[in-house]
Every structure is written in structure tokens, then in C-alpha cells.
Protein backbone atom coordinates (compact mmCIF):
# COMPACT_ATOMS: atom_id res chain seq x y z
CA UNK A 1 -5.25 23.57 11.87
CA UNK A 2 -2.34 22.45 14.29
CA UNK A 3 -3.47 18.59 12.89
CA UNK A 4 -3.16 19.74 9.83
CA UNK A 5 0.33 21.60 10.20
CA UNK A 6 1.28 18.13 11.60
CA UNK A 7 0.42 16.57 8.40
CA UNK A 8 2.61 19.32 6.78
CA UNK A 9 5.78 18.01 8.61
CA UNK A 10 5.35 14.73 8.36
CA UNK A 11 4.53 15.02 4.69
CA UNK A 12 7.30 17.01 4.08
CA UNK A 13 9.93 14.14 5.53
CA UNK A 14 8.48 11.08 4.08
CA UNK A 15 8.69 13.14 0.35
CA UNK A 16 12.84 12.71 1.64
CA UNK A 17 12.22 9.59 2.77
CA UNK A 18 10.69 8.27 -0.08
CA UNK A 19 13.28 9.85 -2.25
CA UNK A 20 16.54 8.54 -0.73
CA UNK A 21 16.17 4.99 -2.55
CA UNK A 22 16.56 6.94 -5.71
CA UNK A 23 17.93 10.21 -5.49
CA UNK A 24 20.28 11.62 -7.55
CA UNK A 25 19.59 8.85 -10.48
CA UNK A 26 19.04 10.99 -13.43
CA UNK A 27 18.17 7.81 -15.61
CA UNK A 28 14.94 7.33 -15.08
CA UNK A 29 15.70 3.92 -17.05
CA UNK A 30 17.38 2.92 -14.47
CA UNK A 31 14.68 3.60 -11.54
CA UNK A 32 12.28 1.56 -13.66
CA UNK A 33 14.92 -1.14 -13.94
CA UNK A 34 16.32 -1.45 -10.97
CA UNK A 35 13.54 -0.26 -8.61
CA UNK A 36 10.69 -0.34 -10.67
CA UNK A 37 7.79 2.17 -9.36
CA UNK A 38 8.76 3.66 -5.86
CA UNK A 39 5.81 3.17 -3.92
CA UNK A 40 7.35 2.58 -0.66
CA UNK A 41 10.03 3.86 1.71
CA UNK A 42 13.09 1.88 -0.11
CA UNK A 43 16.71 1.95 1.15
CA UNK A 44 19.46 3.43 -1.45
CA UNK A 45 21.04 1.19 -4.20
CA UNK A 46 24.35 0.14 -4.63
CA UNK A 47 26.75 3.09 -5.28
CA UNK A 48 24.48 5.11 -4.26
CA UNK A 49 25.41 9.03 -2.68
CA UNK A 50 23.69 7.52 0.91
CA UNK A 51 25.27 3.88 1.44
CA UNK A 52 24.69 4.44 5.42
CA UNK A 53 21.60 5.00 5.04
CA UNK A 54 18.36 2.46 5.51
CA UNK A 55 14.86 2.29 4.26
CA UNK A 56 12.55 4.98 6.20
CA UNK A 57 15.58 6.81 6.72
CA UNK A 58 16.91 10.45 5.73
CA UNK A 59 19.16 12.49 3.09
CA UNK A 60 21.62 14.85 4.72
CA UNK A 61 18.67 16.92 3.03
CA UNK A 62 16.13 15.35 6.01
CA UNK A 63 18.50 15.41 8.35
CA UNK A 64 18.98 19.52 8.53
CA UNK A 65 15.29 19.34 8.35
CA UNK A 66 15.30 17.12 11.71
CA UNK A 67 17.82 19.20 13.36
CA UNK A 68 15.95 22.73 12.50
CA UNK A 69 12.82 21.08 14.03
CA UNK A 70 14.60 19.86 16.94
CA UNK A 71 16.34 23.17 17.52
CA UNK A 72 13.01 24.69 17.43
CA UNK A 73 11.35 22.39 19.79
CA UNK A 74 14.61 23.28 22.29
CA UNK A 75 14.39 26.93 21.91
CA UNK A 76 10.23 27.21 21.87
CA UNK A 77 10.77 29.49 18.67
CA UNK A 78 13.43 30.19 16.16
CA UNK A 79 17.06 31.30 17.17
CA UNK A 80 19.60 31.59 14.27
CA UNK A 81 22.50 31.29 16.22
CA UNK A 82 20.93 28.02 17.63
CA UNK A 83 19.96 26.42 14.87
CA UNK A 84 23.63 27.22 13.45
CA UNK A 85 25.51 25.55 16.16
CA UNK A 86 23.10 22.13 15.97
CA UNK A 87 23.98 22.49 12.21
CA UNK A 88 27.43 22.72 12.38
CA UNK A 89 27.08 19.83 15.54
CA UNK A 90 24.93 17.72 12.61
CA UNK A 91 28.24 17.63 10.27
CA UNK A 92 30.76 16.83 13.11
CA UNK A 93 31.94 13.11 11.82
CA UNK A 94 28.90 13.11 9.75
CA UNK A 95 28.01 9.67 7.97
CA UNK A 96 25.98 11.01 5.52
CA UNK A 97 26.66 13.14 2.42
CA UNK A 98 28.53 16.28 2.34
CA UNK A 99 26.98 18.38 -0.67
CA UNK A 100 29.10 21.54 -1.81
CA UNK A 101 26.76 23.53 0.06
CA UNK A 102 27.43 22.42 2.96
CA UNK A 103 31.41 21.60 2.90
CA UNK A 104 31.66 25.53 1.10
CA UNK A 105 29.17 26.70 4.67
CA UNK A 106 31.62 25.18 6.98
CA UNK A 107 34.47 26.23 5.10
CA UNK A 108 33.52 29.99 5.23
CA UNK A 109 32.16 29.52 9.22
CA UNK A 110 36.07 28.79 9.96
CA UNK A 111 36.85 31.98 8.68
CA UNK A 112 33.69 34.11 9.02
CA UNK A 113 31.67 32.86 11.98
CA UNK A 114 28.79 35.92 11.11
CA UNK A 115 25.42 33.37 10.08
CA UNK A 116 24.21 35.83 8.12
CA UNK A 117 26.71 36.31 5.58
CA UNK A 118 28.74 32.63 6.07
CA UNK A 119 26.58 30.83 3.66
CA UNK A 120 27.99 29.36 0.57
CA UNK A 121 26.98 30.76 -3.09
CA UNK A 122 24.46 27.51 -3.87
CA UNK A 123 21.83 28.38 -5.99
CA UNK A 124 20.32 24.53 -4.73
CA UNK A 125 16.31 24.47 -3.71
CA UNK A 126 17.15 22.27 -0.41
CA UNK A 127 17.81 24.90 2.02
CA UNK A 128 14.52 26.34 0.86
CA UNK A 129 12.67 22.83 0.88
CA UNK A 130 13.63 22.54 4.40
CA UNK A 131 11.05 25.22 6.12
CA UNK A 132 8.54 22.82 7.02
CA UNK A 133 8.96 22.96 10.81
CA UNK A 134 8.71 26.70 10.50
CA UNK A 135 5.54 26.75 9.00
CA UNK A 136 4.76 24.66 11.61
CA UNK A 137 5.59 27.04 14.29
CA UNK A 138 4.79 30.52 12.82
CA UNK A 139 1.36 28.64 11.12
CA UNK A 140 -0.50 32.06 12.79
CA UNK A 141 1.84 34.24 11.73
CA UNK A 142 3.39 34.59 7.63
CA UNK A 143 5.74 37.34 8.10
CA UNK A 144 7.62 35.18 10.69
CA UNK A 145 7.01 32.36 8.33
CA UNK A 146 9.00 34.18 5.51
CA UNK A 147 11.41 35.83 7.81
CA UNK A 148 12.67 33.07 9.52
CA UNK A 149 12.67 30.84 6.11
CA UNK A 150 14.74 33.71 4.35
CA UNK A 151 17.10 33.22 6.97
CA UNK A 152 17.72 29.84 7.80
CA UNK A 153 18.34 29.25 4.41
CA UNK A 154 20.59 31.91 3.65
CA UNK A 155 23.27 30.41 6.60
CA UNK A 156 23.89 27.67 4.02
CA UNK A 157 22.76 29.16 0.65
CA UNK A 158 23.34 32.95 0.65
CA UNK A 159 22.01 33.43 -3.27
CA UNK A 160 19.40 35.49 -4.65
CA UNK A 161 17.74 32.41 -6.31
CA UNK A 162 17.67 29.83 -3.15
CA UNK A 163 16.22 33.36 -1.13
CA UNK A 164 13.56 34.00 -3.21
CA UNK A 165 12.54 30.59 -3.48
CA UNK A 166 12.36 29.83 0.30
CA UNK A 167 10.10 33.35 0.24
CA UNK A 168 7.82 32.00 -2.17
CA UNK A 169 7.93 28.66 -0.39
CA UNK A 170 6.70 30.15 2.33
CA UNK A 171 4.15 32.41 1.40
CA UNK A 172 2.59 29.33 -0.75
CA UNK A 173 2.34 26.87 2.23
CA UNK A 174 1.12 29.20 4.04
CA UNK A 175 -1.91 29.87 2.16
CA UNK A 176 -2.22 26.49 1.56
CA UNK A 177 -2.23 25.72 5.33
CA UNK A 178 -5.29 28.20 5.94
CA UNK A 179 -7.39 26.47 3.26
CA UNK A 180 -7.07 28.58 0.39
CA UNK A 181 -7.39 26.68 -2.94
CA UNK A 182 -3.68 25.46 -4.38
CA UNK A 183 -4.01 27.67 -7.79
CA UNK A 184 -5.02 30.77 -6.36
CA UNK A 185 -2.18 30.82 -3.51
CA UNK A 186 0.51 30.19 -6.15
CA UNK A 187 -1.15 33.41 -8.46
CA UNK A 188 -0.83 35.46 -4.84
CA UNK A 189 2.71 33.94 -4.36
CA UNK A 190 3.56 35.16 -7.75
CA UNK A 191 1.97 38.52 -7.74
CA UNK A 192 3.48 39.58 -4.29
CA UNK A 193 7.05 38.93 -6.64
CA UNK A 194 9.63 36.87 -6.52
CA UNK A 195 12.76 38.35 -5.54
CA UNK A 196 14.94 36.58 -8.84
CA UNK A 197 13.43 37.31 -12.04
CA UNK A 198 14.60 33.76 -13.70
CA UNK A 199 13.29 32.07 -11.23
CA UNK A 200 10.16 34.23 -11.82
CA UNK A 201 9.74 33.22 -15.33
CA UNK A 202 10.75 29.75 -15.02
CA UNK A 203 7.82 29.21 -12.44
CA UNK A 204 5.10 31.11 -14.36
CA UNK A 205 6.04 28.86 -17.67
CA UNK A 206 6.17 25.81 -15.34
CA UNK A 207 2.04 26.20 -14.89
CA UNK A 208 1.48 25.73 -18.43
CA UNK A 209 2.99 22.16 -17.79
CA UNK A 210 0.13 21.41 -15.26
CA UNK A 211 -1.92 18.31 -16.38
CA UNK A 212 1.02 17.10 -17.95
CA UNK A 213 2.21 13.93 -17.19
CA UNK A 214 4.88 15.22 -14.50
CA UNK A 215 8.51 12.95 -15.83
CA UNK A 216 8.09 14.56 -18.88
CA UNK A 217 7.25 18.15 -17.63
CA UNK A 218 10.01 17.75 -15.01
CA UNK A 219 12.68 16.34 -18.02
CA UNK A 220 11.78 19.86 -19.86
CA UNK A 221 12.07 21.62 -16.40
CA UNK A 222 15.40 20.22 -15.56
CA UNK A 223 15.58 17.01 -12.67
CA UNK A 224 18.55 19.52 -11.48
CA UNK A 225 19.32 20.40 -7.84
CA UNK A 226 18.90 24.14 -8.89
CA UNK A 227 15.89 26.41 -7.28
CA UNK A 228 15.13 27.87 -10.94
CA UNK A 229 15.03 23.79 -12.34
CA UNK A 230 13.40 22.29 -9.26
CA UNK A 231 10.72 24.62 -7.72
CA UNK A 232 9.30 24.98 -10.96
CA UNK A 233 9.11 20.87 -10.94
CA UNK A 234 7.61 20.80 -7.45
CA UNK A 235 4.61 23.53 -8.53
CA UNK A 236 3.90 20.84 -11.77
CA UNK A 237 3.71 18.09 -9.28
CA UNK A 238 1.72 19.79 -6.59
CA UNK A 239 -0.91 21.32 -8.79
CA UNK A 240 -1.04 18.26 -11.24
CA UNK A 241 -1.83 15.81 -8.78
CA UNK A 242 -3.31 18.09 -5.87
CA UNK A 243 -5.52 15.98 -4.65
CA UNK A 244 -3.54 12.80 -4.17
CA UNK A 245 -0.33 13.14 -2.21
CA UNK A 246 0.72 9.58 -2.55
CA UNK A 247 0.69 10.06 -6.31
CA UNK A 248 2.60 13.28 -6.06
CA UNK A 249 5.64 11.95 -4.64
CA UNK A 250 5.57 8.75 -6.05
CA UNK A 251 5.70 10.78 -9.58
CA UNK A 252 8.32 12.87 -7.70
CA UNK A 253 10.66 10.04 -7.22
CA UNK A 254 9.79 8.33 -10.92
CA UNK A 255 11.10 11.80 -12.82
CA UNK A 256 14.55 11.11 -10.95
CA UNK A 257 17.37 13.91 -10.72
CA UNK A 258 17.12 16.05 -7.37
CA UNK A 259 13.97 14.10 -5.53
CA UNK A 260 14.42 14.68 -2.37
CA UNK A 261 14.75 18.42 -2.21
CA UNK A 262 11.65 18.32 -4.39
CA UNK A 263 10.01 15.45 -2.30
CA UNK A 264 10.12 17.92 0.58
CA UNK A 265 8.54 20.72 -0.61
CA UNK A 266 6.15 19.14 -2.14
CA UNK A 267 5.13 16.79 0.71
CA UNK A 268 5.30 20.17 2.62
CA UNK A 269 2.64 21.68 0.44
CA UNK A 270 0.28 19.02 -0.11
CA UNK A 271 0.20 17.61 3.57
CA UNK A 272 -0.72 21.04 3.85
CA UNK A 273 -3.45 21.17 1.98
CA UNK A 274 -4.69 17.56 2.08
CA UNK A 275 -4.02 16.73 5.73
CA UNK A 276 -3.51 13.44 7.87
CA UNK A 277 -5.49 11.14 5.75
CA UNK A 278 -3.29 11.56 2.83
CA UNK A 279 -0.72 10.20 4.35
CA UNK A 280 -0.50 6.28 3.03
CA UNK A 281 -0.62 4.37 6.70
CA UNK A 282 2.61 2.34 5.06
CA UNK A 283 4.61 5.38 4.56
CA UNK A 284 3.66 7.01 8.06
CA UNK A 285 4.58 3.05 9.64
CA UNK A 286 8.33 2.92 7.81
CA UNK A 287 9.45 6.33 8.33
CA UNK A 288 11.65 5.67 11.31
CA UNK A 289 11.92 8.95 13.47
CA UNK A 290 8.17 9.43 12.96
CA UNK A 291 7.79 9.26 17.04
CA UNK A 292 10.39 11.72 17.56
CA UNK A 293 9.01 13.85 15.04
CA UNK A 294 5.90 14.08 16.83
CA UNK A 295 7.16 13.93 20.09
CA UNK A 296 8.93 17.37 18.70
CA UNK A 297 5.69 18.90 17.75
CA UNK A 298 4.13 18.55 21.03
CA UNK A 299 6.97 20.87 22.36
CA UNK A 300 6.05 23.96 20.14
CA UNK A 301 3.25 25.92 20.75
């Protein structure tokens, strides 16, 4: 399994990765035009929301993903007040973007330095998509796992629909990790409930878009940063294609809008599920921190 779980993680940041050349372009016109289909690791376009950033690189949505693993791998396990302080370090003369999110989390810290209430009102999937170095080190143990999601991303996004969706997150890579079949952990995800009742009904109607050819389910979903839009996208894109992660998050990138929050759940999920060798060798070979990542893993248990 712990091969596996390492497929997870590095699943999880190349769905970023591959993202960052077009995230945040709603058009998906303009992806075709100007990047036609996204196959590999590209760097971001003119104008784009990441100009210092390169191919193989991060979002600022990969990058609190890095620094959670890293402040995992330091601390053997997973310390809140920790993982706070590397955060706040991450966003000291940051080059990268500064979402409301996080400007609103750093804001509030100044004023109320209590992690568990300081987190802004975002109702945004990311802090949720970022949990896959916790299922990496509580992969034994689920109530950890949800735990330890809940509370990471409620530091940042403190609202009942990000919550529930890094609770569901968890339970469903979870299952997924210990080899239960994709469908039936999202019908146990959904039965053990799901702590916002839109998001609730927004992800039960988003199975009756599986099959679907996933831009146009994801246009109907919403390409939005929101949990309630993009969770539902990432369970039409992980149960559509579950048995080809390169197509998943190639079709991730191709239905435009918020990508890269969706890239890394859904990498999450299927690296899961699918393991090392469906990882493209190409995407494993750009994605620059890849060592370090690994080198990270080896210092958890």
C-alpha cells in the first residue's frame, strides 16, 4: 500500500502541475486555441494569474500542498500549530498568487492568532484538495485521516461547505486507497453524510453526469472555484474515466475554470486507486520537486 499512497501524492501534484498552464481560463475556446490539448506539464500563458511560475511547476494551490507535506515530514505526524507557522512562512514575500482566501487568513491571524477559528469565510474546494499528504500519513488510520483534513483546512477556509468537502475527501480516498471499488466508496462517502446539504445534493446529481463527456458535465456543474461547483466536477471526472488517470486530468484541464484545485483531488483519488503505473513517465520526468517530494515520503512512517 505505502507504493501506492506514493502514487496518491504524486498524482495529486502533477493534477496542479498540469493545471497551472491553464488555470483559471474559463474559455475553453481559448485553451484549444492557444494551448490546444494539455497533455503535458506546460508553463502559464501570457497574463496569466502565475507569471513566475515555469512548466512542472506549482499554483500557490501546490505550493500549501508542498509545505503541509514538508511540515509533516519535520514533525513525523501532523501539528496544527506547525503547519500554520510554515503557512504563514510560505506567504512571507510570496511570488506567487495571493487568492482571497489566503490574504482574508492572514488578515484575521494579525488580529486573531487562534488556528482554529482564524480562517477566512471561503467556500473554495482547494483547502480541501490539498489532503493528499495526510492520507499519506494516516493511510492506516481514517479517523485521523478526516480529523486532521477537517482541520487543516478550516485554518484557511473555516465554512461549512469547504469542511464537509475535505470530510468527504477524505473518507473517499481512503477507501479508494484500501482497494475498494471507486463507485461503492463514493455511495459509503455519501451515506455516512455530508455535513452541507447543497453540497450533498449537488454531488448525488453530479453521478448522473458519469459517462458524460466531462467539459460538458463540468460546464453544467460550474468550472467555479466553489466546493459545491467543483467536487461535484472532480467525482464526474474520477468515475468517468477511472481507469485512466492521464485522461482524467487531461479532461480536467480541457473543461477550464478552477483546474487545479480539481486537478488535485482528482490526481489524489485516482493515483489512489490506479497506482504508480498510471503515472505517464513524461509527467513524473517534468514535475520539478518530484525528488523532494519523495525524499519527503521517506521521512514519514
Amino acid at each position: 500500500m505505502q507504493e501506492t499512497a506514493r502514487a496518491m501524492v504524486l498524482a495529486s501534484f502533477i493534477g496542479d502541475s498540469l493545471a497551472l498552464g491553464a488555470h483559471w481560463i474559463y474559455d475553453t475556446a481559448q485553451i484549444d486555441k492557444q494551448l490546444g490539448r494539455v497533455d503535458q506539464l506546460l508553463r502559464p500563458l501570457p497574463g496569466s494569474y502565475h507569471p513566475n511560475r515555469d512548466a512542472g511547476e506549482f499554483t500557490h494551490y501546490g505550493d500549501q500542498t508542498l509545505v503541509l507535506l514538508e511540515s509533516l515530514a519535520e514533525t513525523k505526524g501532523f501539528a496544527l500549530e506547525h503547519f500554520g507557522a510554515a503557512w504563514r512562512k510560505l506567504f512571507t514575500n510570496y511570488d506567487g498568487y495571493l487568492d482571497k482566501a489566503t490574504k482574508q487568513t492572514l488578515e484575521n491571524i494579525t488580529n486573531n492568532p487562534a488556528l482554529t477559528t482564524c480562517g477566512s469565510g471561503s467556500t473554495d474546494l482547494s483547502a480541501a484538495a490539498r489532503i493528499a499528504p495526510l492520507a499519506y500519513l494516516f493511510r492506516d488510520d481514517q479517523q485521523q485521516l478526516v480529523a486532521s483534513a477537517v482541520a487543516q483546512a478550516r485554518m484557511t477556509h473555516n465554512s461549512p461547505a469547504s469542511l464537509a468537502a475535505a470530510e468527504f475527501l477524505a473518507k473517499l480516498v481512503f477507501q479508494a486507497l484500501h482497494g475498494v471499488p471507486l463507485a461503492e466508496a463514493v455511495e459509503t462517502a455519501l451515506d455516512d453524510g455530508v455535513a452541507d446539504l447543497d453540497l450533498d445534493l449537488r454531488l448525488r446529481a453530479s453521478l448522473d453526469l458519469v459517462g458524460q463527456e466531462s467539459r460538458a458535465a463540468i460546464a453544467r456543474l460550474g468550472q467555479m472555484c466553489g466546493a459545491v461547483n467543483a467536487l461535484p466536477a472532480v467525482l464526474q471526472l474520477v468515475l468517468t474515466h477511472e481507469n485512466d488517470l492521464e485522461q482524467c486530468l487531461i479532461e480536467n484541464v480541457m473543461a477550464g475554470g478552477d483546474s487545479a484545485a480539481r486537478g488535485l483531488a482528482a490526481g489524489m483519488i485516482l493515483g489512489a486507486r490506479l497506482g504508480m503505473e498510471a503515472i505517464p513517465a513524461r509527467w513524473l520526468a517534468a514535475l520539478r520537486q518530484r525528488g523532494h517530494i519523495e525524499q519527503l515520503l521517506t521521512q514519514l512512517p
